[in-house]
Protein backbone atom coordinates (compact mmCIF):
# COMPACT_ATOMS: atom_id res chain seq x y z
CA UNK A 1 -48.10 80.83 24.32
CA UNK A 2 -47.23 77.82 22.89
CA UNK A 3 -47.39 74.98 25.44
CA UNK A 4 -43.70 72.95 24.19
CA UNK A 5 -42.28 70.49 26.17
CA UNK A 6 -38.81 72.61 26.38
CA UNK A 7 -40.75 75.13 27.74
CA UNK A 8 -42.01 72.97 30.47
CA UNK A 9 -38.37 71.80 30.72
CA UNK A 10 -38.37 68.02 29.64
CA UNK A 11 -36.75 67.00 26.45
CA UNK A 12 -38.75 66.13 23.15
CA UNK A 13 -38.77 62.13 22.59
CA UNK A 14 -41.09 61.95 19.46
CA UNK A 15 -43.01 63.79 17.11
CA UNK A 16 -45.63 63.34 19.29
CA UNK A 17 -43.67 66.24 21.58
CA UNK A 18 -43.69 68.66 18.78
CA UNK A 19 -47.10 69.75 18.03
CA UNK A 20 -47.99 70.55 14.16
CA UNK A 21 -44.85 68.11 12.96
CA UNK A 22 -44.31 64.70 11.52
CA UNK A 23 -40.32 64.93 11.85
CA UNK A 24 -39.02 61.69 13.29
CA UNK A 25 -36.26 61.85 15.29
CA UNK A 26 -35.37 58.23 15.76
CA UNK A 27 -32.38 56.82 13.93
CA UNK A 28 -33.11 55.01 10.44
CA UNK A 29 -31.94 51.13 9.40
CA UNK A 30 -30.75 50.41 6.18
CA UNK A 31 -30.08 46.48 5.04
CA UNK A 32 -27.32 45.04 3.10
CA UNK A 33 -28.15 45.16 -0.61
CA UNK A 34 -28.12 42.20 -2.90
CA UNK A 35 -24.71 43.21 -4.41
CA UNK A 36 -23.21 43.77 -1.07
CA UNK A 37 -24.18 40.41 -0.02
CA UNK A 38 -22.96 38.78 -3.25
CA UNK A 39 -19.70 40.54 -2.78
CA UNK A 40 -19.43 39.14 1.14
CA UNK A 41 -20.54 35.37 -0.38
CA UNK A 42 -18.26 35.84 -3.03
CA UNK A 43 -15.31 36.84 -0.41
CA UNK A 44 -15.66 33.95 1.80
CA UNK A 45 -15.81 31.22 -0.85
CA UNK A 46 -12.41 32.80 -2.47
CA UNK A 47 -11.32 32.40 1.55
CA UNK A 48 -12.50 28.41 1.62
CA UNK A 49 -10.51 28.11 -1.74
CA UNK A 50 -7.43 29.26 -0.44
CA UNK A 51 -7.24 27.65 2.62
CA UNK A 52 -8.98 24.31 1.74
CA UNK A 53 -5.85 23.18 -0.26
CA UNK A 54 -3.98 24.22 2.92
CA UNK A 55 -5.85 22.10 5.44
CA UNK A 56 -5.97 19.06 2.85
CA UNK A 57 -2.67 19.53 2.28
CA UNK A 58 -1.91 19.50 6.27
CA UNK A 59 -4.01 16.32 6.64
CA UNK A 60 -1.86 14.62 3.76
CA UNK A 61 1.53 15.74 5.64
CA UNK A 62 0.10 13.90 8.62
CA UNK A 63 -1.10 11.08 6.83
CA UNK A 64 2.40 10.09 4.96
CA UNK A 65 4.33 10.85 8.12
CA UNK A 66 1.41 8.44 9.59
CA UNK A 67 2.57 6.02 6.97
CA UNK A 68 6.47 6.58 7.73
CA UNK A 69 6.34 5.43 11.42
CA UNK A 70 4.57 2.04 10.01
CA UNK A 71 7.31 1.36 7.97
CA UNK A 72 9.84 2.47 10.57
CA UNK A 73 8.45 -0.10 12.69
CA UNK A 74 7.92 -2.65 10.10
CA UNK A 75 11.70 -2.03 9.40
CA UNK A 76 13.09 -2.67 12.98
CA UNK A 77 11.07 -5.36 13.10
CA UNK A 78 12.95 -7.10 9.70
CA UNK A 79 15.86 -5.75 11.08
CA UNK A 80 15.26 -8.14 14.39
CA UNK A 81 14.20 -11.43 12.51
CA UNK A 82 17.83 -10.84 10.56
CA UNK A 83 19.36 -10.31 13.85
CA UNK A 84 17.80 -13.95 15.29
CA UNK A 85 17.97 -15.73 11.99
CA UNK A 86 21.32 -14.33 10.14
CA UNK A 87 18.59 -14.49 6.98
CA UNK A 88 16.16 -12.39 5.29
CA UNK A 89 12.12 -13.55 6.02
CA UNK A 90 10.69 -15.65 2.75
CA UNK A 91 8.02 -12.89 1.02
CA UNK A 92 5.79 -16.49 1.21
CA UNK A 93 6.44 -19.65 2.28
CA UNK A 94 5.10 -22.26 -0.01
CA UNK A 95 5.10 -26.24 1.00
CA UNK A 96 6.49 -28.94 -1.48
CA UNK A 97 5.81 -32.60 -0.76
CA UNK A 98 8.19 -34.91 -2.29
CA UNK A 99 6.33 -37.42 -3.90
CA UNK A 100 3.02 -35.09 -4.10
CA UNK A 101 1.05 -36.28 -1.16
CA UNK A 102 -0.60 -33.01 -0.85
CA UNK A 103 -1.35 -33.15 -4.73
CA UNK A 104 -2.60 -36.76 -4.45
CA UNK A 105 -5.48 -36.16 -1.77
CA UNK A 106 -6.16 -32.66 -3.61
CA UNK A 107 -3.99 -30.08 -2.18
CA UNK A 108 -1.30 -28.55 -4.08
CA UNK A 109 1.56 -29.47 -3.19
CA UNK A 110 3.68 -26.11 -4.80
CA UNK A 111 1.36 -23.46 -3.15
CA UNK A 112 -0.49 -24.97 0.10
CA UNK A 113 0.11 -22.74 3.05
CA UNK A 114 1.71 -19.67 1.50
CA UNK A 115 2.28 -17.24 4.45
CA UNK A 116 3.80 -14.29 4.11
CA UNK A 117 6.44 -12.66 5.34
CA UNK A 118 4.28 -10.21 7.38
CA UNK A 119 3.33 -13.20 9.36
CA UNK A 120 7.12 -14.20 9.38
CA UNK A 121 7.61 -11.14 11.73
CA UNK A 122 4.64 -10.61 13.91
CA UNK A 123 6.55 -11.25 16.77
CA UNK A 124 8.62 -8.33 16.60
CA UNK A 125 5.97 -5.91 15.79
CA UNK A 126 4.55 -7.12 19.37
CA UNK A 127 1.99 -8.84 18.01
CA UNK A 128 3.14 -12.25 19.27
CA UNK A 129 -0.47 -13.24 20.34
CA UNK A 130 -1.38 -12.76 17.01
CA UNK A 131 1.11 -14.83 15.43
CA UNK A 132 0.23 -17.81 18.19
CA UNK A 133 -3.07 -18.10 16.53
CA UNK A 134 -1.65 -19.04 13.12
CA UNK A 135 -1.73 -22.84 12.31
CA UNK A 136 1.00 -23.53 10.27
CA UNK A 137 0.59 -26.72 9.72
CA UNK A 138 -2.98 -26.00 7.13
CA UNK A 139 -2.52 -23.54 4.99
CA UNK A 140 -3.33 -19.66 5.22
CA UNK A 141 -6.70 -19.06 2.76
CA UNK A 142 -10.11 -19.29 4.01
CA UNK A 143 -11.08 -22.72 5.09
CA UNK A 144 -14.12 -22.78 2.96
CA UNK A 145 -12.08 -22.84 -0.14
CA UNK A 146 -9.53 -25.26 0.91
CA UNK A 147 -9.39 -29.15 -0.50
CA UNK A 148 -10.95 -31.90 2.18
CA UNK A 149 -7.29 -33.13 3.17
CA UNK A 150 -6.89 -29.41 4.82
CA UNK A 151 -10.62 -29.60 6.51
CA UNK A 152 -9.08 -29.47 9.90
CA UNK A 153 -8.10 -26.47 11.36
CA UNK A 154 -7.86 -22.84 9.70
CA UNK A 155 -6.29 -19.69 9.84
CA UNK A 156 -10.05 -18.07 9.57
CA UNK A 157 -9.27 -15.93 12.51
CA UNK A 158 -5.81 -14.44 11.61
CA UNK A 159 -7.34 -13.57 8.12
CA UNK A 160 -9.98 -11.72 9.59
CA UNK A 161 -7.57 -9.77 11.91
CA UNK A 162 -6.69 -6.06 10.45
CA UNK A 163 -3.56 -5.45 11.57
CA UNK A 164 -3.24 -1.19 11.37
CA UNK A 165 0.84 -1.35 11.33
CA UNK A 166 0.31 -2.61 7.78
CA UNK A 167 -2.47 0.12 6.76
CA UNK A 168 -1.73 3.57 5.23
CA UNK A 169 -3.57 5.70 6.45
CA UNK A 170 -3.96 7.89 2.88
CA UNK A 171 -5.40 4.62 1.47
CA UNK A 172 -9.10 4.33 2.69
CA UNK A 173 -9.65 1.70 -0.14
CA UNK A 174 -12.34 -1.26 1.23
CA UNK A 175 -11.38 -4.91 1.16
CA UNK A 176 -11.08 -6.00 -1.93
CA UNK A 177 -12.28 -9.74 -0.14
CA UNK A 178 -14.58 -9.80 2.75
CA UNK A 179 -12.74 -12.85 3.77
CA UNK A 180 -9.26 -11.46 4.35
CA UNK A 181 -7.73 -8.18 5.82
CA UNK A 182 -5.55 -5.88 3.39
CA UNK A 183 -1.89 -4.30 3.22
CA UNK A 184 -0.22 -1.42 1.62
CA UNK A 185 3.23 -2.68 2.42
CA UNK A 186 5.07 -5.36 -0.06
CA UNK A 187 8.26 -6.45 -0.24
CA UNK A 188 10.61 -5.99 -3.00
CA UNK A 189 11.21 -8.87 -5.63
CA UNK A 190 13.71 -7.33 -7.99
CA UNK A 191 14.25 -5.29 -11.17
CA UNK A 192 13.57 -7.51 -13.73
CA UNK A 193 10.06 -8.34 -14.72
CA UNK A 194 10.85 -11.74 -14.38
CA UNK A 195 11.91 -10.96 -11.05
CA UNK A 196 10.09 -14.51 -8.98
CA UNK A 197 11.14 -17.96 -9.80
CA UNK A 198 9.40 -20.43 -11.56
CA UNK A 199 9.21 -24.18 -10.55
CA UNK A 200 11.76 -27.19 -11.23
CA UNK A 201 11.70 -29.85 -9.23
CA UNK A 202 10.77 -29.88 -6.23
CA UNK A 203 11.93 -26.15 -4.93
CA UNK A 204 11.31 -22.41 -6.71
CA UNK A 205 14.52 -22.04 -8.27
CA UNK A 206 15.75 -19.58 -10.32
CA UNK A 207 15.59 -19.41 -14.60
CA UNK A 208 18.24 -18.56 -16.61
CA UNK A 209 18.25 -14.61 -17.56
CA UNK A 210 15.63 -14.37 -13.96
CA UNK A 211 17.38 -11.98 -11.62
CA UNK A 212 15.75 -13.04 -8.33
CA UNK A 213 19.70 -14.04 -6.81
CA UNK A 214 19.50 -10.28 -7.05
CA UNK A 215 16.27 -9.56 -5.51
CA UNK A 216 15.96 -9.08 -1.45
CA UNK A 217 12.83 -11.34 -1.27
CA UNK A 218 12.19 -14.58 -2.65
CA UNK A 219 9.36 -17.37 -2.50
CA UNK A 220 10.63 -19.91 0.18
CA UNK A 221 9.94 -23.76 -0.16
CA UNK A 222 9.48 -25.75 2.62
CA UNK A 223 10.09 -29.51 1.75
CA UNK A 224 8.10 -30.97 4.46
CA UNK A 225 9.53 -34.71 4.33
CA UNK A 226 12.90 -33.10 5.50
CA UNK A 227 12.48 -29.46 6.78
CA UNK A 228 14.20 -27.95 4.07
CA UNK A 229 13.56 -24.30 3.79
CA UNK A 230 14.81 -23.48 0.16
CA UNK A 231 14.82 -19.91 -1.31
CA UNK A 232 15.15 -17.56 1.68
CA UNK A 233 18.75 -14.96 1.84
CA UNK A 234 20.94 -15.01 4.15
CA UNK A 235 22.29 -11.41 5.04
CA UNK A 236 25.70 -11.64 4.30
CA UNK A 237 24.55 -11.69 0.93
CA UNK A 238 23.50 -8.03 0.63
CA UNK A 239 27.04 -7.01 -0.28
CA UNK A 240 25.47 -3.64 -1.98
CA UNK A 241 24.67 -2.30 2.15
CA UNK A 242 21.71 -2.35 3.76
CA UNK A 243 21.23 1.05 3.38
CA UNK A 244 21.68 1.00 -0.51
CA UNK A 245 18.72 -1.78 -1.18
CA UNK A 246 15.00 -1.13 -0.70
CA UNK A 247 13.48 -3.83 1.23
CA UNK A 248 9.73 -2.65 1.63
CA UNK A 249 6.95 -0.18 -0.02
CA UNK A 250 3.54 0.81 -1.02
CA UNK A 251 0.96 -0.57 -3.11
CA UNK A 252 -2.83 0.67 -3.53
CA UNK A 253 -4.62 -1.89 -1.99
CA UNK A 254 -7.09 -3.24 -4.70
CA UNK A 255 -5.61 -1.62 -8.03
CA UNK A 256 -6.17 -3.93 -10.40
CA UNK A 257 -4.10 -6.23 -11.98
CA UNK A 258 -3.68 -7.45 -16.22
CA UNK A 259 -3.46 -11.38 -15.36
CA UNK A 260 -1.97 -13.05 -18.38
CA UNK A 261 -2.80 -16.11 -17.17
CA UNK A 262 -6.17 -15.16 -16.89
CA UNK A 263 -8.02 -12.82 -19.25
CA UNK A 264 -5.49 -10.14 -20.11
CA UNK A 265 -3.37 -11.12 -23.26
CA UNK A 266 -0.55 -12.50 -23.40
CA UNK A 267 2.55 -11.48 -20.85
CA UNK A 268 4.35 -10.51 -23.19
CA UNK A 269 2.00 -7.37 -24.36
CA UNK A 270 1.22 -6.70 -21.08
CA UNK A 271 4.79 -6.34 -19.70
CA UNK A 272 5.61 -3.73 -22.51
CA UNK A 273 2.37 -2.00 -22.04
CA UNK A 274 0.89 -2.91 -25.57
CA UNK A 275 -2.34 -4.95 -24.32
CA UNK A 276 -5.12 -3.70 -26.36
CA UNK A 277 -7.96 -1.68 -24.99
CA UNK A 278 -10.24 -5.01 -24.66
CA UNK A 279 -8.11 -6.46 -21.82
CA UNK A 280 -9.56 -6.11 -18.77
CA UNK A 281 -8.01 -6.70 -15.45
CA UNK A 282 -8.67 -10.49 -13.28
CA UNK A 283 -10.79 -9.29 -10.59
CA UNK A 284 -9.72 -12.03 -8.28
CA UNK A 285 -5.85 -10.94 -8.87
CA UNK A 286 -5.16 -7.31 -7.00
CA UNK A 287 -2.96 -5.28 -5.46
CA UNK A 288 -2.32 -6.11 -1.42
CA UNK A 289 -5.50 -8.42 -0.91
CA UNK A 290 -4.32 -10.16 2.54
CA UNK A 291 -1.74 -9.04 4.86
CA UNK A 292 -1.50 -13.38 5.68
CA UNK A 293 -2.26 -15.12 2.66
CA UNK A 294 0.02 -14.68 -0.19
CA UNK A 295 -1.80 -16.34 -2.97
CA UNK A 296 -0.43 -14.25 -5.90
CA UNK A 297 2.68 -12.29 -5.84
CA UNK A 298 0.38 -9.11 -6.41
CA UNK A 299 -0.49 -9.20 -3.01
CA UNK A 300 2.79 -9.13 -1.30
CA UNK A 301 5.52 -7.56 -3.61
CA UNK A 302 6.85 -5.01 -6.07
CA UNK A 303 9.20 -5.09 -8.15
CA UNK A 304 11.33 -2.41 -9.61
CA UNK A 305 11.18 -3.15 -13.38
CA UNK A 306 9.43 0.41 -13.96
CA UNK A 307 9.02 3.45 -11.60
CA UNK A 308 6.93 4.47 -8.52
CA UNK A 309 3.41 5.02 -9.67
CA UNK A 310 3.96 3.86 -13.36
CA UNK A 311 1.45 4.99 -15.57
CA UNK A 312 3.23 4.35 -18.98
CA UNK A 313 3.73 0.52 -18.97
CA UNK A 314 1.03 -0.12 -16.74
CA UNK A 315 -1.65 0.89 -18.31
CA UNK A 316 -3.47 3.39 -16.62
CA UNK A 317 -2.18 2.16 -13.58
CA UNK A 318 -3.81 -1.66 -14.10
CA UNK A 319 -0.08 -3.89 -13.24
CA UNK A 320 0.68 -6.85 -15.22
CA UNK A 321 1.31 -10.22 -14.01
CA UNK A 322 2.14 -13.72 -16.00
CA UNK A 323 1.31 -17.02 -14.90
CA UNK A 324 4.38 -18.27 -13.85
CA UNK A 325 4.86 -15.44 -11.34
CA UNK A 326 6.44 -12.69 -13.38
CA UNK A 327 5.26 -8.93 -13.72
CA UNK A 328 5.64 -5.35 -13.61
CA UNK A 329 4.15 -4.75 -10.35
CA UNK A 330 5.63 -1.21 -9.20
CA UNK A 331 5.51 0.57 -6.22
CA UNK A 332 2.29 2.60 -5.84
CA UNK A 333 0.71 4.79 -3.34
CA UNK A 334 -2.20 7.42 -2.36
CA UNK A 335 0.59 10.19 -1.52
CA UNK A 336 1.23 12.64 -4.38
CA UNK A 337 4.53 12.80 -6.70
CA UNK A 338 5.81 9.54 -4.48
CA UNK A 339 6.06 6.63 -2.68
CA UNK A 340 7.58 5.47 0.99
CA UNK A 341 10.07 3.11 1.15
CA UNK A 342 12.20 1.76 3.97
CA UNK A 343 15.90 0.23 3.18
CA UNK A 344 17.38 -2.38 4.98
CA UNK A 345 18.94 -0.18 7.65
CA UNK A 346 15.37 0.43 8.65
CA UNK A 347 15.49 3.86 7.15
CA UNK A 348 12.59 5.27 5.84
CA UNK A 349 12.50 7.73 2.52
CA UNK A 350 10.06 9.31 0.61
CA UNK A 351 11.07 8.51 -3.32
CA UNK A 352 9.67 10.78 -6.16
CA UNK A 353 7.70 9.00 -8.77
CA UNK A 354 10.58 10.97 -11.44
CA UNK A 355 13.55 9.49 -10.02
CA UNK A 356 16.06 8.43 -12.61
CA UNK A 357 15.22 4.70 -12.63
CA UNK A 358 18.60 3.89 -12.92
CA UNK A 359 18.95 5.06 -9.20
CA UNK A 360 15.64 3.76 -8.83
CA UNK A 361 16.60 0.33 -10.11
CA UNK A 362 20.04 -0.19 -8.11
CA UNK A 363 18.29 -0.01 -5.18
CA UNK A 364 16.04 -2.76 -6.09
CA UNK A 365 19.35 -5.18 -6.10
CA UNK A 366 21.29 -6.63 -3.53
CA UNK A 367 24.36 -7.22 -4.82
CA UNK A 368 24.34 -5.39 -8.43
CA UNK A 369 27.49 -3.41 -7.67
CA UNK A 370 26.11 -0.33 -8.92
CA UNK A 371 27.13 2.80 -7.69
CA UNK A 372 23.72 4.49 -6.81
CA UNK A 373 23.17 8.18 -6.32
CA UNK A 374 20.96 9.64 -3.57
CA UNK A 375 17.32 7.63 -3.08
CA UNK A 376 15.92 10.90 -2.04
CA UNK A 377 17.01 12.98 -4.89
């Protein structure tokens, strides 16, 4: 009689309870293969492709709408200086000493101070504190590279100061000078390329054929000896509507900039973006430098002589400036297909970089008398 474990009533477990066999009856494991497991990598990284665009395109959303509530606020707050003042803020206020004291104990007297018109307004972006710290009576660059008749006091402090109200957040760009804190927000000079004034006398006044009378921003001249503040608008002069003229938008904070007064050619080229492939741009001259110290009008304006985010004038996105504060200098920014603006309502648009720049270009007036279609469209 065989002596099996069913006979003895228990259940077989192994072999081992079956005399004579080898059967197994435990379950087998079997492994993925190497083609199954390319198939599963392959899978997942066709997921991450598909939804990677997604999430980046999420985090951009949030960025520009990020960027939007900066110039909503930097809007209200040119909208409250107008209210208080009856006048537009200067884009920079630049001193002008008759008789040149400044010039004779080695300032310049044209371009000492130059605040901008960010600093204009501090105090009704609630950052009065801030604006308490600024000596205007020295001007606004760093007191290591001022002239010995400015060796008192400085302004060190304020251009050290970011101020985030002024930062996009899609533009992660590092200062372009240790010294000073950047912007991405400029105001808007005009349509022409020779959109600033040039000097006569003892004020910024404007050429003939300029078109700054039309522009929303100007260089202001303070004559010290009498308190003269020359160049700023008053609002009643905006007969196009508030809502109908751009008043502030982007730049890429340190895109360089074709300095004809420098080492890029003449202005001439530049502005009609034939400068040859040798020009290089002036290192020292780029987009949005100092939120404080407006040095060169690359730093604090646009103007709307070409479209947002120009690439066929400006050449490969390098601006142009002349010496006697001229240039294409167009709106630019980190979103794609556009720029932010806000209009002098305090509204805030996103503008495609195809607008007609007809449209474009009305907006960039104050009192052109065109009839402009939608900013949006």
């Amino acid at each position: 009689m065989i002596n099996s474990p069913i006979a003895n009533g228990s259940s077989p477990q192994t072999a081992k309870d079956w005399p004579g066999t080898t059967m197994s009856l435990m379950p087998s494991t079997r492994g993925f293969t190497l083609v199954e497991l390319l198939v599963v990598i392959a899978i997942i990284a066709l997921l991450v492709a598909l939804l990677l665009p997604a999430v980046q395109g999420a985090r951009e959303a949030a960025r520009r709408i990020h960027c939007s509530n900066n110039l909503k606020q930097i809007g209200v707050a040119i909208a409250g200086y107008m209210s208080r003042d009856e006048q537009l803020p200067a884009a920079v206020t630049r001193w002008r000493n008759i008789g040149g004291e400044d010039s004779a104990a080695g300032g310049s007297g044209a371009t000492s101070n130059q605040a901008t018109w960010i600093a204009t307004i501090l105090p009704f972006l609630e950052q009065r504190n801030l604006y308490d710290l600024i000596d205007f009576s020295v001007p606004c660059n760093p007191a290591a590279s001022r002239p010995p008749v400015y060796a008192s006091g400085n302004n060190d402090t304020v251009l050290n100061t970011r101020l985030d109200v002024v930062r996009c957040a899609s533009d992660s760009a590092a200062k372009p000078n240790a010294s000073m804190e950047p912007t991405n927000y400029v105001v808007n000079s005009g349509t022409q390329r020779s959109s600033l004034p040039v000097m006569t006398g003892v004020a910024y006044m404007p050429t003939p054929g300029n078109n700054n009378l039309e522009a929303p921003f100007n260089i202001a001249v303070l004559v010290r000896a009498t308190g003269d503040m020359i160049g700023v608008k008053p609002v009643a002069r905006i007969r196009d509507g508030l809502s109908n003229t751009i008043f502030v938008s982007e730049c890429v904070i340190g895109s360089p900039t074709l300095y004809a007064g420098g080492n890029a050619g003449s202005f001439s080229q530049c502005s009609q973006g034939l400068l040859p492939p040798s020009a290089t741009p002036d290192p020292n001259v780029v987009r949005g430098d100092s939120w404080f110290f407006g040095n060169y009008n690359s730093a604090w304006s646009f103007n709307t002589a070409v479209g947002p985010n120009d690439m066929l004038f400006s050449r490969q996105g390098m601006d142009c400036m002349g010496y006697t504060y001229i240039g294409v200098l167009p709106a630019r920014s980190r979103h794609p297909g556009g720029v932010n603006v806000t209009t002098g309502d305090g509204g805030v648009h996103f503008v495609s970089d195809s607008i007609d720049i007809t449209v474009w270009q009305a907006y960039g007036t104050i009192a052109g008398g065109e009839t402009a279609g939608s900013i949006t469209n």
